[in-house]
C-alpha atoms as a PDB file:
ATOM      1  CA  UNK A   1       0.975 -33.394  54.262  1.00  0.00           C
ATOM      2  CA  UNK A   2      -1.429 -32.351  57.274  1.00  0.00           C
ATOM      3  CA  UNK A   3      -2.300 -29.345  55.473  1.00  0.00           C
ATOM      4  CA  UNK A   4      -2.924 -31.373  52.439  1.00  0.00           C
ATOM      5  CA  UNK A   5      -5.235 -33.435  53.816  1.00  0.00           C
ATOM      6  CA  UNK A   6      -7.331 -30.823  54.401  1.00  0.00           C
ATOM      7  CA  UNK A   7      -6.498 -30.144  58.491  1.00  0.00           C
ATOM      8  CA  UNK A   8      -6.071 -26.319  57.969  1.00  0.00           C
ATOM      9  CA  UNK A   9      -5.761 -23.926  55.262  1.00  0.00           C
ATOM     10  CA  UNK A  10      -2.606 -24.190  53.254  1.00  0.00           C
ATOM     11  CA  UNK A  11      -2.384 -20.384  53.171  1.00  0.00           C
ATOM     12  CA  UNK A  12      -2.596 -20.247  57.468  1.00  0.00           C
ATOM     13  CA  UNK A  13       1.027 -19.608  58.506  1.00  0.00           C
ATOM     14  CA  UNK A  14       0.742 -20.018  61.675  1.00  0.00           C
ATOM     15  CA  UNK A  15      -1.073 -23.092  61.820  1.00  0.00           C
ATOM     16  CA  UNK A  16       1.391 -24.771  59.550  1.00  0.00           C
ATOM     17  CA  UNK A  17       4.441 -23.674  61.861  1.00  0.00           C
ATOM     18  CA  UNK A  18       2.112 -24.856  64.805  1.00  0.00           C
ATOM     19  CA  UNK A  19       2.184 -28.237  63.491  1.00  0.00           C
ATOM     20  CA  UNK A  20       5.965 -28.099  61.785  1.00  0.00           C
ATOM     21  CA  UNK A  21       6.783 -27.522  65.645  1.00  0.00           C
ATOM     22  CA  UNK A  22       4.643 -30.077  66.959  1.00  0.00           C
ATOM     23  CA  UNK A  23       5.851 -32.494  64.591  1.00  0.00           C
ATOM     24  CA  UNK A  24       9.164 -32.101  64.874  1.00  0.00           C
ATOM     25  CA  UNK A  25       8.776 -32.303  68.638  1.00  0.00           C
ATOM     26  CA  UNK A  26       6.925 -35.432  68.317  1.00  0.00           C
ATOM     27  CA  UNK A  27       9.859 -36.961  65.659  1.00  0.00           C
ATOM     28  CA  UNK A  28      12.424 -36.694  68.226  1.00  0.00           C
ATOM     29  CA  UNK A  29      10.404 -37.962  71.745  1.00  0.00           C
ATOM     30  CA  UNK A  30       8.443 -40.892  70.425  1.00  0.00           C
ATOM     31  CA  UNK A  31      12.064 -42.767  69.203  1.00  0.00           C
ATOM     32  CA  UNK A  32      13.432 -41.283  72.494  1.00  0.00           C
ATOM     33  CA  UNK A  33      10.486 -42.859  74.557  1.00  0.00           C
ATOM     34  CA  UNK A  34      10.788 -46.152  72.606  1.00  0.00           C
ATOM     35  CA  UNK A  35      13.749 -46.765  73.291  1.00  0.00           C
ATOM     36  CA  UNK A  36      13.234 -45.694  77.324  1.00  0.00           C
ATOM     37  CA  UNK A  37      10.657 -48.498  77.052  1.00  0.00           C
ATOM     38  CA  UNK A  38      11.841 -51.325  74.672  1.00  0.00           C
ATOM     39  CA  UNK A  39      15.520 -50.518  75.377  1.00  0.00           C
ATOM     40  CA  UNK A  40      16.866 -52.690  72.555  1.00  0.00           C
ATOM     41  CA  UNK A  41      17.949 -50.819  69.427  1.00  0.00           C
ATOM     42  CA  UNK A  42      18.431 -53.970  67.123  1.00  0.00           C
ATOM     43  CA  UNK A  43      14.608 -54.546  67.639  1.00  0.00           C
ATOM     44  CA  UNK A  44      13.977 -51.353  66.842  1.00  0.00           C
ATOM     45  CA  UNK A  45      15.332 -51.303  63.930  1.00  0.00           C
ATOM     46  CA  UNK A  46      13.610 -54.833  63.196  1.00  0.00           C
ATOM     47  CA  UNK A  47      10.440 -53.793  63.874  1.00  0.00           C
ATOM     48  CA  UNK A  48      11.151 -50.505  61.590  1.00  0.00           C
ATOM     49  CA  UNK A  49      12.272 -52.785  58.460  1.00  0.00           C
ATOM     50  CA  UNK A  50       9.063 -54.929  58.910  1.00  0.00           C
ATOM     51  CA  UNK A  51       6.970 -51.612  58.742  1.00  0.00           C
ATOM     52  CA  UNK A  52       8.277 -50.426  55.432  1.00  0.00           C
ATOM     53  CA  UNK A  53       8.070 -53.960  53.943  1.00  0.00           C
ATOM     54  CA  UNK A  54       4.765 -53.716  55.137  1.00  0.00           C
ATOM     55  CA  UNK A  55       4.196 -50.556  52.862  1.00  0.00           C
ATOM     56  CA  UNK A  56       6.018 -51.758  49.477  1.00  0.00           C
ATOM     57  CA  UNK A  57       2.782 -53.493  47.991  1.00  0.00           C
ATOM     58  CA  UNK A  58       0.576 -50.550  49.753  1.00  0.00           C
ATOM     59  CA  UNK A  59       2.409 -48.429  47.425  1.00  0.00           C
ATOM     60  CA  UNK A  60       2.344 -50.778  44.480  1.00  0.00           C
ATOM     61  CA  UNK A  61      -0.758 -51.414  44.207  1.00  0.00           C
ATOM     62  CA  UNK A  62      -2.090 -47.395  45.624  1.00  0.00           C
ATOM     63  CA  UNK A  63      -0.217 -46.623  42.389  1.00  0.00           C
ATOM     64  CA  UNK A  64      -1.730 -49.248  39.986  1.00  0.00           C
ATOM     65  CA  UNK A  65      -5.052 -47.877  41.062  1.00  0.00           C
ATOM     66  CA  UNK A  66      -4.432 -44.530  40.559  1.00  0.00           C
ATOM     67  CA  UNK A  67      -3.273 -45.393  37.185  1.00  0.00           C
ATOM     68  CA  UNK A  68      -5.955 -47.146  36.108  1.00  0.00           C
ATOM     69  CA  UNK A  69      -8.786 -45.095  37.735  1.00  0.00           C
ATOM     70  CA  UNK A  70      -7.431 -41.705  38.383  1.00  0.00           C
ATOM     71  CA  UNK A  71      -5.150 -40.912  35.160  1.00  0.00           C
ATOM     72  CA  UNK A  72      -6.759 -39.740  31.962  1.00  0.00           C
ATOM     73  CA  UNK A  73      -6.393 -41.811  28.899  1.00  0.00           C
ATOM     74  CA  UNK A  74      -5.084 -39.671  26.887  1.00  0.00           C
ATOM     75  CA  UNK A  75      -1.641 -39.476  28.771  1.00  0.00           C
ATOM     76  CA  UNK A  76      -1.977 -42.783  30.494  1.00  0.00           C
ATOM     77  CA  UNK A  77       1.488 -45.114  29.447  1.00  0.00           C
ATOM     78  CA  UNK A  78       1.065 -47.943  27.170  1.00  0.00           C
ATOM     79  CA  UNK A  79       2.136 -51.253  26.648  1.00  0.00           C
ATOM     80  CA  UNK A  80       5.203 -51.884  28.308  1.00  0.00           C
ATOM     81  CA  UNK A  81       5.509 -49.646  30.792  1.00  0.00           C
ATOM     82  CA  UNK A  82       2.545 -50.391  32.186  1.00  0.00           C
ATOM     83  CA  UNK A  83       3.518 -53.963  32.238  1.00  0.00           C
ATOM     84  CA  UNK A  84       6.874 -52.691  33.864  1.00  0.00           C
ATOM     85  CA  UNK A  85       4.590 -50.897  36.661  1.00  0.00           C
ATOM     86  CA  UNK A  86       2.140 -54.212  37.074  1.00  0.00           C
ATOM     87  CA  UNK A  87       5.746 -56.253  37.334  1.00  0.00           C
ATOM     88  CA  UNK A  88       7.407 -54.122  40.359  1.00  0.00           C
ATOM     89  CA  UNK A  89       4.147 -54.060  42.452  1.00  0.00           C
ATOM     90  CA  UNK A  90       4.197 -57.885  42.148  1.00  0.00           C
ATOM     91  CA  UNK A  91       7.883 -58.024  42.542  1.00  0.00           C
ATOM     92  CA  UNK A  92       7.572 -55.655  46.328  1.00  0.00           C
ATOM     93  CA  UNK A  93       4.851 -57.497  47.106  1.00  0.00           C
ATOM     94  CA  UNK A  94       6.720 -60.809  47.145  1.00  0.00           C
ATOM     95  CA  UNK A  95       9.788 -58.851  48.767  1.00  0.00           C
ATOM     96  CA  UNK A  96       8.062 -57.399  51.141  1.00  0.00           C
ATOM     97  CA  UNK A  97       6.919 -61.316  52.207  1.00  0.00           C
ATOM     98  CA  UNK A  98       9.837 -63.004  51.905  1.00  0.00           C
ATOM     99  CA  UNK A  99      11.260 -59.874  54.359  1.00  0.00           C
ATOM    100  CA  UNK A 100       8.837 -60.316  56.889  1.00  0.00           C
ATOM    101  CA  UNK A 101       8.769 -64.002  56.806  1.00  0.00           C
ATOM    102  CA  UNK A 102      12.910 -64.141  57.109  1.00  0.00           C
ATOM    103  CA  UNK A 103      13.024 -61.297  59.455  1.00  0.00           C
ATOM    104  CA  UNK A 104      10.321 -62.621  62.134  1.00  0.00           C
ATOM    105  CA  UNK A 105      11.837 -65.998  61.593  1.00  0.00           C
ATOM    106  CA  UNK A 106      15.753 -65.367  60.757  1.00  0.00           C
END
């Protein structure tokens, strides 16, 4: 993804171990130093569901736009399908409140 977004060449080696490395390094200690700090894994884990509910309607919605300003017409889905797609980003962005809601209240 880093070299994706433009960071280094895609064709530089051994930049792209450099940050596979780093990455992976940084994968395992940040959970590691959470937990050294917060010490409670059922938070954790709480405060990792809330995150990804967080990002259902970012995805939703990302994808509704790319469909409707980034996809040529000519192979862009009709009718129903693209009432299917309008219908799930509506649907994760009602999960993804009723999951926050119940899990900072419940």
């Amino acid at each position: 993804m880093v070299g994706m977004l433009g960071a280094y060449k895609r064709t530089d080696y051994a930049m792209r171990l450099r940050v596979t490395q780093t990455s992976v390094v940084l994968l395992l200690a940040v959970p590691a130093i959470f937990f050294m700090f917060v010490g409670e894994p059922v938070l954790m884990v709480t405060i990792g569901g809330v995150a990804q509910a967080l990002m259902l309607p970012v995805i939703g919605f990302v994808t509704l736009y790319l469909r409707y300003r980034h996809l040529p017409q000519s192979i862009a889905p009709k009718g129903w399908l693209t009432l299917a797609l309008w219908v799930s980003a509506v649907v994760m962005g009602v999960m993804m409140s009723y999951s926050v809601v119940y899990r900072l209240t419940g």
